[in-house]
C-alpha atoms as a PDB file:
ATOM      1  CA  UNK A   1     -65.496  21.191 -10.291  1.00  0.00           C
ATOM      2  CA  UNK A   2     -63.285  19.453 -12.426  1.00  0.00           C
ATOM      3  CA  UNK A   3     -64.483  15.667 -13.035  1.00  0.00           C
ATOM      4  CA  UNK A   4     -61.281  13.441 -13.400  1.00  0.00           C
ATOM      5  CA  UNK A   5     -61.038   9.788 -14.120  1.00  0.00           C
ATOM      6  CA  UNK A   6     -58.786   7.682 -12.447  1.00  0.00           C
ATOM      7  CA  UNK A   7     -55.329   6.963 -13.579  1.00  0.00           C
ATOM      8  CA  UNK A   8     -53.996   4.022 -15.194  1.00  0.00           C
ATOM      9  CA  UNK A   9     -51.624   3.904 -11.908  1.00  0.00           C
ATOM     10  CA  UNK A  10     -54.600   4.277 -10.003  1.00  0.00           C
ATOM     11  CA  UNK A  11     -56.331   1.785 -11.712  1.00  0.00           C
ATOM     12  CA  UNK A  12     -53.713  -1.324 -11.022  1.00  0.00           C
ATOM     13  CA  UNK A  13     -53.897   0.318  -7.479  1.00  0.00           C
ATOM     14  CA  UNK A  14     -57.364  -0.964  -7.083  1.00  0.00           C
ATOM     15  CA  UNK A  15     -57.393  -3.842  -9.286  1.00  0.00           C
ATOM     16  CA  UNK A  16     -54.567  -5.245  -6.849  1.00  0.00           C
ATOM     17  CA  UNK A  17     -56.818  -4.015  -3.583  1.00  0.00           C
ATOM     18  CA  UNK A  18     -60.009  -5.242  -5.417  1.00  0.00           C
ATOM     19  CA  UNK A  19     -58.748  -8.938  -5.676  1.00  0.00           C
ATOM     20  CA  UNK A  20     -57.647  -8.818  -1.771  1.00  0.00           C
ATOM     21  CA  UNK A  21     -61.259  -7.415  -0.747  1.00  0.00           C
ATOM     22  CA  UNK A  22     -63.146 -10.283  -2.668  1.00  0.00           C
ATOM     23  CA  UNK A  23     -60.467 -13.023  -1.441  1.00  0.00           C
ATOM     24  CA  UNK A  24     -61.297 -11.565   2.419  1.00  0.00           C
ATOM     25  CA  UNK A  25     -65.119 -11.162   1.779  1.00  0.00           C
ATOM     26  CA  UNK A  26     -65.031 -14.931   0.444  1.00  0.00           C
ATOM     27  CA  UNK A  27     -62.974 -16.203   3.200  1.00  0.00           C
ATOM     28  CA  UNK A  28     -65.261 -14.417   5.954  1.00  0.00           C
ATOM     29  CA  UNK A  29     -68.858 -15.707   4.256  1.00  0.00           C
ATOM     30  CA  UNK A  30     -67.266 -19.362   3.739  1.00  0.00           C
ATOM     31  CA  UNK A  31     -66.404 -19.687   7.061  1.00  0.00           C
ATOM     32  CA  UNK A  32     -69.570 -18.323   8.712  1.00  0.00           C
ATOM     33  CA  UNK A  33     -71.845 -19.956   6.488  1.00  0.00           C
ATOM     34  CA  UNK A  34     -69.975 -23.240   6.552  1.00  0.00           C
ATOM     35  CA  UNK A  35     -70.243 -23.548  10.350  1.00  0.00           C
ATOM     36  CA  UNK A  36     -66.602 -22.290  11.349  1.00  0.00           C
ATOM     37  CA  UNK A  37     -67.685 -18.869  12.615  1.00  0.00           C
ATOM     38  CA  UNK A  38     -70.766 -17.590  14.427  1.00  0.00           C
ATOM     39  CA  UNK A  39     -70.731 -14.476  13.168  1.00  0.00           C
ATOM     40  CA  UNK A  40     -70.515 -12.793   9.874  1.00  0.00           C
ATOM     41  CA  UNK A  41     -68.019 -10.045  10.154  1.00  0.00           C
ATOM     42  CA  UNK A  42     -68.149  -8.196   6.919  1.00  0.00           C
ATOM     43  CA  UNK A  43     -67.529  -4.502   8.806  1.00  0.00           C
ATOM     44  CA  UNK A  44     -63.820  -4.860   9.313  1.00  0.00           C
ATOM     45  CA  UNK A  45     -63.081  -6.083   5.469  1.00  0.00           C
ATOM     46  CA  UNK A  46     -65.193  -3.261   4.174  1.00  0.00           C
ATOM     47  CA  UNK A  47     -63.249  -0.600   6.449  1.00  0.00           C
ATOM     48  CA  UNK A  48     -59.573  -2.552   5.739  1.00  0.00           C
ATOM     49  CA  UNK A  49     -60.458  -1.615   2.267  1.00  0.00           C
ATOM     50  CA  UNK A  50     -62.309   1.680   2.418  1.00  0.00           C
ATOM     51  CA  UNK A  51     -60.924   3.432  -0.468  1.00  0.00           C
ATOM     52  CA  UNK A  52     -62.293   0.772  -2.881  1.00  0.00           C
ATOM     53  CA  UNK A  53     -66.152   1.428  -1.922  1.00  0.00           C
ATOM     54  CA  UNK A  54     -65.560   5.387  -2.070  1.00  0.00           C
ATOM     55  CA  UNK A  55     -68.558   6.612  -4.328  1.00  0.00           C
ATOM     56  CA  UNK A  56     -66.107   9.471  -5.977  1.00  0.00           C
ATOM     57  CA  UNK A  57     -63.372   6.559  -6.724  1.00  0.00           C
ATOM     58  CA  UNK A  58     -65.924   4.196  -7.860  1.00  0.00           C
ATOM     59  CA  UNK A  59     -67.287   7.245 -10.660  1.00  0.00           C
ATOM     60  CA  UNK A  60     -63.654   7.937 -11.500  1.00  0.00           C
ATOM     61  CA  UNK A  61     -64.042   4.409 -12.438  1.00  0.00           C
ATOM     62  CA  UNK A  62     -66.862   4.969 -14.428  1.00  0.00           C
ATOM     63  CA  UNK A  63     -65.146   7.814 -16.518  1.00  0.00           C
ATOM     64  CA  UNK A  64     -61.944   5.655 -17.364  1.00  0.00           C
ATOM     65  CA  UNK A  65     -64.541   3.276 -19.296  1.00  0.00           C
ATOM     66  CA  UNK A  66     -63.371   2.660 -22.441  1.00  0.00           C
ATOM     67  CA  UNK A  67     -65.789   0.583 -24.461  1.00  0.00           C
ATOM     68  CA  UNK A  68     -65.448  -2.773 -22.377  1.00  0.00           C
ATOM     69  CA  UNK A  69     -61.985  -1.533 -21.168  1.00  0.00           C
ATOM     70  CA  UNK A  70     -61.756  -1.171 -17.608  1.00  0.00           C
ATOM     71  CA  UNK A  71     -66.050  -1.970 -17.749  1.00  0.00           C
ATOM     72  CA  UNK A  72     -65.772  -4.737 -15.251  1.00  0.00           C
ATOM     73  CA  UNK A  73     -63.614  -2.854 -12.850  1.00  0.00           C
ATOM     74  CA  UNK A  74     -66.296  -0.582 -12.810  1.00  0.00           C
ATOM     75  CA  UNK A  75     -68.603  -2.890 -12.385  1.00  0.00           C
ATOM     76  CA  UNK A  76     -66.945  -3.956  -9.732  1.00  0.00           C
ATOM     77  CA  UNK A  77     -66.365  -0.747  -8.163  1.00  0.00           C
ATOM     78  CA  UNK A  78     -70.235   0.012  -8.481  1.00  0.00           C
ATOM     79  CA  UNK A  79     -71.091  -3.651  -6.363  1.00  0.00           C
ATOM     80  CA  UNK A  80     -68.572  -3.055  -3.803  1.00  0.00           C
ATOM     81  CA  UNK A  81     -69.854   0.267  -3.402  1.00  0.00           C
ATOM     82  CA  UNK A  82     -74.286  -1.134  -2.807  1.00  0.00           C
ATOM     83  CA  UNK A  83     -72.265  -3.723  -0.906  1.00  0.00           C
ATOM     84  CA  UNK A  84     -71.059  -1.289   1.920  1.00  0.00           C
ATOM     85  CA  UNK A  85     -74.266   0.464   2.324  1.00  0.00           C
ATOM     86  CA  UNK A  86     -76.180  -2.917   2.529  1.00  0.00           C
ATOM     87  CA  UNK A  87     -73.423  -4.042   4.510  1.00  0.00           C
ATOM     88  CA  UNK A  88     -75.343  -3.907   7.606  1.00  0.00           C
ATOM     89  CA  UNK A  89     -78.556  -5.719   6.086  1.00  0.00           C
ATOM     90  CA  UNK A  90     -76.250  -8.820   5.335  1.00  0.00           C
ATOM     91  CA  UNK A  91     -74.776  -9.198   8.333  1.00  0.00           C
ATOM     92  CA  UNK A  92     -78.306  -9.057  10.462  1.00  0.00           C
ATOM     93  CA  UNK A  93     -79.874 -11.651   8.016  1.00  0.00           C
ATOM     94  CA  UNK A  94     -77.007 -13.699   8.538  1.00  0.00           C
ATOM     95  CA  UNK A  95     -77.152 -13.420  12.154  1.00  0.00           C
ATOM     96  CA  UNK A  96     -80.899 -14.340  12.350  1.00  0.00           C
ATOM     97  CA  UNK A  97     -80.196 -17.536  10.149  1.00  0.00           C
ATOM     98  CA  UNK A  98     -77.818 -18.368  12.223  1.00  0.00           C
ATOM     99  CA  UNK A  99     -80.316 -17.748  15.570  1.00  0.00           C
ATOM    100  CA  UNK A 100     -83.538 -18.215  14.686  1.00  0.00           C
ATOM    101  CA  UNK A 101     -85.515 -21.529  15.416  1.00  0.00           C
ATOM    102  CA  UNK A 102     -88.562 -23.461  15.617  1.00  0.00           C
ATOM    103  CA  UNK A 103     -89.446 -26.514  18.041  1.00  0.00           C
ATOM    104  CA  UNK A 104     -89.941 -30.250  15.936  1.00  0.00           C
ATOM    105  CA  UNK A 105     -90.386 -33.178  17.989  1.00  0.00           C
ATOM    106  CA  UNK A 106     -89.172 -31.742  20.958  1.00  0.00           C
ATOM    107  CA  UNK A 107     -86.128 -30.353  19.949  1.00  0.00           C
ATOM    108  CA  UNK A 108     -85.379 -26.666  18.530  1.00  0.00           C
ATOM    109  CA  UNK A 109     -84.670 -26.950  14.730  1.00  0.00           C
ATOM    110  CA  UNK A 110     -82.231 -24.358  13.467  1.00  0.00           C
ATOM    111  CA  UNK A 111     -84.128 -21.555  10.522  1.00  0.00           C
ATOM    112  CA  UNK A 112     -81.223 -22.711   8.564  1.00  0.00           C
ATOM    113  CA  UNK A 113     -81.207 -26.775   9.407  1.00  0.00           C
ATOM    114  CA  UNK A 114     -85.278 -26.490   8.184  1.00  0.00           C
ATOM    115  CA  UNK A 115     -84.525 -27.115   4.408  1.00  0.00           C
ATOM    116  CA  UNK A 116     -82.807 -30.257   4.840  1.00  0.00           C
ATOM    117  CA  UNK A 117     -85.652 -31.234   8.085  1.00  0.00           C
ATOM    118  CA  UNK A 118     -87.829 -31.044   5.508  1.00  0.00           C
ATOM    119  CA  UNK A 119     -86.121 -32.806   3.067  1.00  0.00           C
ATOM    120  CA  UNK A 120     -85.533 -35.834   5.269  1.00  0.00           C
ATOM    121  CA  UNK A 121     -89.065 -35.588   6.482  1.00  0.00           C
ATOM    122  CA  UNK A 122     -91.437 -38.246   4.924  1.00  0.00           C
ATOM    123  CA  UNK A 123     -94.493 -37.478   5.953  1.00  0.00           C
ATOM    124  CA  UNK A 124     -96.353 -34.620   3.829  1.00  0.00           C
ATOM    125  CA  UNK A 125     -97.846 -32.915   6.653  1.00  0.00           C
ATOM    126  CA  UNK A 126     -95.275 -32.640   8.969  1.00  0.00           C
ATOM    127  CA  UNK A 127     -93.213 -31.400   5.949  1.00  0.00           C
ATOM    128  CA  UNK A 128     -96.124 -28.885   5.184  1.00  0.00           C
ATOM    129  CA  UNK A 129     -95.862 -27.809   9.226  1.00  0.00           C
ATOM    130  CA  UNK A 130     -92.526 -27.135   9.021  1.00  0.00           C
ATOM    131  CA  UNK A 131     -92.200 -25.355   5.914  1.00  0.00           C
ATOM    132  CA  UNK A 132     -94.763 -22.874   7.719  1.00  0.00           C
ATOM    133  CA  UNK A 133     -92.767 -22.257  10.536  1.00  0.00           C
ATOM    134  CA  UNK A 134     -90.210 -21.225   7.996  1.00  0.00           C
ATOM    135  CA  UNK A 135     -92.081 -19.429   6.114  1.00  0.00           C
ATOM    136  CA  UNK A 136     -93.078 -17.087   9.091  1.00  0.00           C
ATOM    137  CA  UNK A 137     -89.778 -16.722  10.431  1.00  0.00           C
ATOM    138  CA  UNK A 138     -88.843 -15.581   6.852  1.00  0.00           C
ATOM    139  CA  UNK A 139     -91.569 -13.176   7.087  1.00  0.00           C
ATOM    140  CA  UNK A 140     -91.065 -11.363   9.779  1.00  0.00           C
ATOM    141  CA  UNK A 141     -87.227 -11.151  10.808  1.00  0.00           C
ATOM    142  CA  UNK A 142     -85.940 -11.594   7.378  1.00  0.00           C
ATOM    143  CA  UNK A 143     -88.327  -9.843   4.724  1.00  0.00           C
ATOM    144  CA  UNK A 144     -88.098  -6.475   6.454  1.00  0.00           C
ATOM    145  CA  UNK A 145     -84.405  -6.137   6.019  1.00  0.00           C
ATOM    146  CA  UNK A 146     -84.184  -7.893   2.703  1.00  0.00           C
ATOM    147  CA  UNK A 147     -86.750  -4.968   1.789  1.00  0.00           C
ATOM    148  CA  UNK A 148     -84.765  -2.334   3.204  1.00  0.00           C
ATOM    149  CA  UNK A 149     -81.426  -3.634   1.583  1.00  0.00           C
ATOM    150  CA  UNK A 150     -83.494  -3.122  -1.881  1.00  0.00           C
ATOM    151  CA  UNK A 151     -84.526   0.354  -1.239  1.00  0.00           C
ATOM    152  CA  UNK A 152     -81.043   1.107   0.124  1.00  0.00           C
ATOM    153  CA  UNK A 153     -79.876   0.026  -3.283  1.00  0.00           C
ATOM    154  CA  UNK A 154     -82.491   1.380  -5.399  1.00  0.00           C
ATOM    155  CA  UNK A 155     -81.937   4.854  -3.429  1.00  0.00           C
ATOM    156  CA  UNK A 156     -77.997   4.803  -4.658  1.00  0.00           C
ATOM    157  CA  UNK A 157     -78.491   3.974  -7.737  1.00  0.00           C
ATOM    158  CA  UNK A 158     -78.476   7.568  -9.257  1.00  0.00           C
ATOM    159  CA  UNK A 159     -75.146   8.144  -7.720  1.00  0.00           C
ATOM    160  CA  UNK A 160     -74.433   4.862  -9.995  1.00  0.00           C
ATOM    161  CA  UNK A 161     -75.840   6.939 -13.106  1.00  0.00           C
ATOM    162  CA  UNK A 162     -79.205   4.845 -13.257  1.00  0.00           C
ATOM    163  CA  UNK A 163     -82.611   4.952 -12.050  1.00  0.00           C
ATOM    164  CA  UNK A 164     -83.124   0.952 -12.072  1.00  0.00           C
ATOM    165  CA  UNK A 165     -80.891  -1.810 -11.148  1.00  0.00           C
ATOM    166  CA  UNK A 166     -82.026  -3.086 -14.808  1.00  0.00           C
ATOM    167  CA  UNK A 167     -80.714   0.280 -16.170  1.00  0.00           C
ATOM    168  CA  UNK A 168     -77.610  -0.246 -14.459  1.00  0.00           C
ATOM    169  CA  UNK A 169     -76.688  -3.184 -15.666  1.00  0.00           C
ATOM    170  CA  UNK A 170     -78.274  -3.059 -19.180  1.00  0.00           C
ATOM    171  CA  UNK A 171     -76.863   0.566 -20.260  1.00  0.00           C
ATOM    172  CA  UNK A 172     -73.771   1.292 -17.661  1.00  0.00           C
ATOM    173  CA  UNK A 173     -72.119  -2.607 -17.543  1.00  0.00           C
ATOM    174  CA  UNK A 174     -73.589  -3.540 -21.122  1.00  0.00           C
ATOM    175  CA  UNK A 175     -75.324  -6.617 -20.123  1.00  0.00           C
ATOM    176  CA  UNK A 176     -77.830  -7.848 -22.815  1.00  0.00           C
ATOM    177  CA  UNK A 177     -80.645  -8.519 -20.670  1.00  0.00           C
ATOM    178  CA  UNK A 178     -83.412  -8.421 -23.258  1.00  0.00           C
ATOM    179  CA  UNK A 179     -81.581 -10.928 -25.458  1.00  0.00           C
ATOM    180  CA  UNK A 180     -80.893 -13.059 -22.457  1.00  0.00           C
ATOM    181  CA  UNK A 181     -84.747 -13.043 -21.838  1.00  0.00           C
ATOM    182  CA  UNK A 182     -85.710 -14.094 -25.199  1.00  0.00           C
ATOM    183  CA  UNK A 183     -83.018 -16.885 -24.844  1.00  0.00           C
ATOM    184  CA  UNK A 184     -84.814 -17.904 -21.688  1.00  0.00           C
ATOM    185  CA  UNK A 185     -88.456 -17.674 -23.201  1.00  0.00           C
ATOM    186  CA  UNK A 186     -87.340 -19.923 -26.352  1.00  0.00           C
ATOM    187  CA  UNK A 187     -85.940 -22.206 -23.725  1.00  0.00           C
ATOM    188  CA  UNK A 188     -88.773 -22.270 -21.422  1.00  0.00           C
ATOM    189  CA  UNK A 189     -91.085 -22.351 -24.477  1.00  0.00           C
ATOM    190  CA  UNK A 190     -89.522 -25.330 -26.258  1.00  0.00           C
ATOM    191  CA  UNK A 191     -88.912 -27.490 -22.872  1.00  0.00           C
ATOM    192  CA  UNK A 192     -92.163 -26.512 -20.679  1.00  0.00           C
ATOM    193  CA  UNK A 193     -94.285 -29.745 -22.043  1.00  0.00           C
ATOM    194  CA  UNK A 194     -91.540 -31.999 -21.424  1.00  0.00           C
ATOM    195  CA  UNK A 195     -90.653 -30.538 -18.238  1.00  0.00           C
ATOM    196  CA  UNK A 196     -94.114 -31.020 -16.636  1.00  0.00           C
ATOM    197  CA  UNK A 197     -94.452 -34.544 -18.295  1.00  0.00           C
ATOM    198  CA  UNK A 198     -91.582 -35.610 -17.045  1.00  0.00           C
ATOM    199  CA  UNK A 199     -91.338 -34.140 -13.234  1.00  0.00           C
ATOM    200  CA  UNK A 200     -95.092 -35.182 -12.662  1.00  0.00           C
ATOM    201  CA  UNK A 201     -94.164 -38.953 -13.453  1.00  0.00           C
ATOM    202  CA  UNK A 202     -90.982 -38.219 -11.321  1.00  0.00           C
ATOM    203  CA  UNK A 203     -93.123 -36.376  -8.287  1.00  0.00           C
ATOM    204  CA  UNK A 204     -96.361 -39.088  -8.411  1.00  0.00           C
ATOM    205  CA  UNK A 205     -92.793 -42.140  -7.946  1.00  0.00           C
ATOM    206  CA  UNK A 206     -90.971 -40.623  -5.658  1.00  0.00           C
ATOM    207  CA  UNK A 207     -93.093 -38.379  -3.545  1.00  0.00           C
ATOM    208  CA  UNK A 208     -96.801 -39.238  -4.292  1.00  0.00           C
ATOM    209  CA  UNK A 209     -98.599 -35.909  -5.322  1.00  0.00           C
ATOM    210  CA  UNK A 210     -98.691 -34.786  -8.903  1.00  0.00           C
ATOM    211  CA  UNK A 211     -96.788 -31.701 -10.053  1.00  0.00           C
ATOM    212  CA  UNK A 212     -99.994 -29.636 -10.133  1.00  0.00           C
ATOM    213  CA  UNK A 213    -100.586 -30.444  -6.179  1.00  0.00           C
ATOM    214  CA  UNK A 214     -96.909 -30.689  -5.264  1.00  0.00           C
ATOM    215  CA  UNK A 215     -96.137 -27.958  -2.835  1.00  0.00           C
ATOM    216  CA  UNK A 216     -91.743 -26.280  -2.408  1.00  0.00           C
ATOM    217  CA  UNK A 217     -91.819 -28.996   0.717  1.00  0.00           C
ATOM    218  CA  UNK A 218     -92.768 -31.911  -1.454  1.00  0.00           C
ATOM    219  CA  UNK A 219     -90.038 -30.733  -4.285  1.00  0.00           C
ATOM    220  CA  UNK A 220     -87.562 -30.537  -1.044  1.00  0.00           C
ATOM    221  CA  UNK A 221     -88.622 -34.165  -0.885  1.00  0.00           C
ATOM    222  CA  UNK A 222     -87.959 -35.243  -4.736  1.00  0.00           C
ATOM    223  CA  UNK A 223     -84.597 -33.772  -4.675  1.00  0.00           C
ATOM    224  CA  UNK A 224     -83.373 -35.184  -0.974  1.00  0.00           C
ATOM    225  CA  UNK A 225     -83.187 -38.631  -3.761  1.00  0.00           C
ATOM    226  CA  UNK A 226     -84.395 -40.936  -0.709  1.00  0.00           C
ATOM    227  CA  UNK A 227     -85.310 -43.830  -2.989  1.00  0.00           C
ATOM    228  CA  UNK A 228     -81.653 -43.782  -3.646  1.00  0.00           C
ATOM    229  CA  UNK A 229     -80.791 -44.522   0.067  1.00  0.00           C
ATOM    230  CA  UNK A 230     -80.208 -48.450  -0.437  1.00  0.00           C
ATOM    231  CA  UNK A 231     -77.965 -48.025  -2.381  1.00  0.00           C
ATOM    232  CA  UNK A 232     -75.666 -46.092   0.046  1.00  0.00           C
ATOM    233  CA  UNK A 233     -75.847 -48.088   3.382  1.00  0.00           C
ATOM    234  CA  UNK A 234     -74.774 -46.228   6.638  1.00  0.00           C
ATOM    235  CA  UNK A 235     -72.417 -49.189   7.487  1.00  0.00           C
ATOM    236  CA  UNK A 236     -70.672 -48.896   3.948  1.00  0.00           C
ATOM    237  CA  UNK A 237     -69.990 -44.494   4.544  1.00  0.00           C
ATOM    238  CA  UNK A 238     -66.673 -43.871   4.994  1.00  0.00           C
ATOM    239  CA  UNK A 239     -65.326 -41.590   7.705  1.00  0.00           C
END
């Protein structure tokens, strides 16, 4: 068979369907995750715009790559296309965030309302108690289907024409990834003294543990900025 890459035609075809399929998806996960719809629906978007996720479209993609021309519509065409077949994974997750709770004082905290709980929360072990909970929700509803989204993906990826998601984006989409990691090394390595100098005076202040004893609940804690409360009184918040 005959391998064909798409035409230029083609190509402002999809470039003018790809920008209406990431304005829908954007719409849909703003409003779920913002509060305005119970459910995310990602299943009609995906199937409105079909022809964009088609593995054979998305590798006549990949053979009108010129150099970086047409590279990020691949690109592109290569996410959209692990995004359909994970499709399914995102929208369970989503729905078990948006289900899933735990009891606190009474009341049933929200898996997604837990972060800022804790945050808010100013005693340690309570914090600790409910970070738990939330760890053990994460555990068993959410881990097994962020796990089977990965091998989903990792299974496609030949189709992609790599055998790691590293590969794929290092040799197919030209991503520098081993420069970027020496970047972040130097950084880490010039900063990581001053860093735990400075966020152990910062935890001990604010939160009362030192950084080598401060736990993700008591860092929840530090950033929620409640020494900063007086200066924004409840009576003085506009509507």
């Amino acid at each position: 068979m005959t391998e064909t890459m798409a035409t230029e035609r083609e190509l402002d075809g999809y470039r003018a369907g790809a920008d209406r399929f990431e304005a829908e998806l954007n719409e849909e996960y703003y409003l779920h995750y913002a509060g305005h719809k119970p459910e995310l629906d990602l299943r009609s978007i995906y199937e409105r715009h079909a022809e964009l996720t088609d593995l054979e479209t998305v590798k006549r993609l990949g053979r009108a790559v010129r150099g970086r021309e047409n590279l990020e519509l691949f690109r592109f065409g290569c996410e959209s296309y692990l995004g359909e077949l994970t499709r399914e994974h995102a929208e369970k997750i989503a729905e078990l965030e948006a289900t899933l709770q735990v009891p606190h004082d009474g009341e049933p905290v929200g898996y997604r309302m837990l972060p800022p709980t804790i945050a808010n929360t100013a005693d340690r072990s309570t914090r600790a108690r409910l970070e738990q909970a939330r760890n053990e929700l994460t555990e068993e509803h959410l881990n097994p289907l962020h796990l089977e989204a990965v091998a989903t993906t990792q299974r496609a990826l030949p189709e992609l024409g790599a055998e790691t998601y590293y590969e794929l984006y290092r040799d197919r989409f030209g991503f520098d990834l081993d420069g970027l990691a020496g970047q972040c090394r130097a950084f880490l390595d010039s900063t990581e003294r001053l860093y735990e100098e400075a966020m152990d005076r910062a935890l001990r202040e604010h939160v009362g543990v030192g950084l080598a004893e401060a736990e993700r609940y008591d860092t929840r804690r530090f950033f929620r900025g409640a020494s900063w409360d007086k200066a924004f009184p409840a009576d003085r918040m506009l509507p």
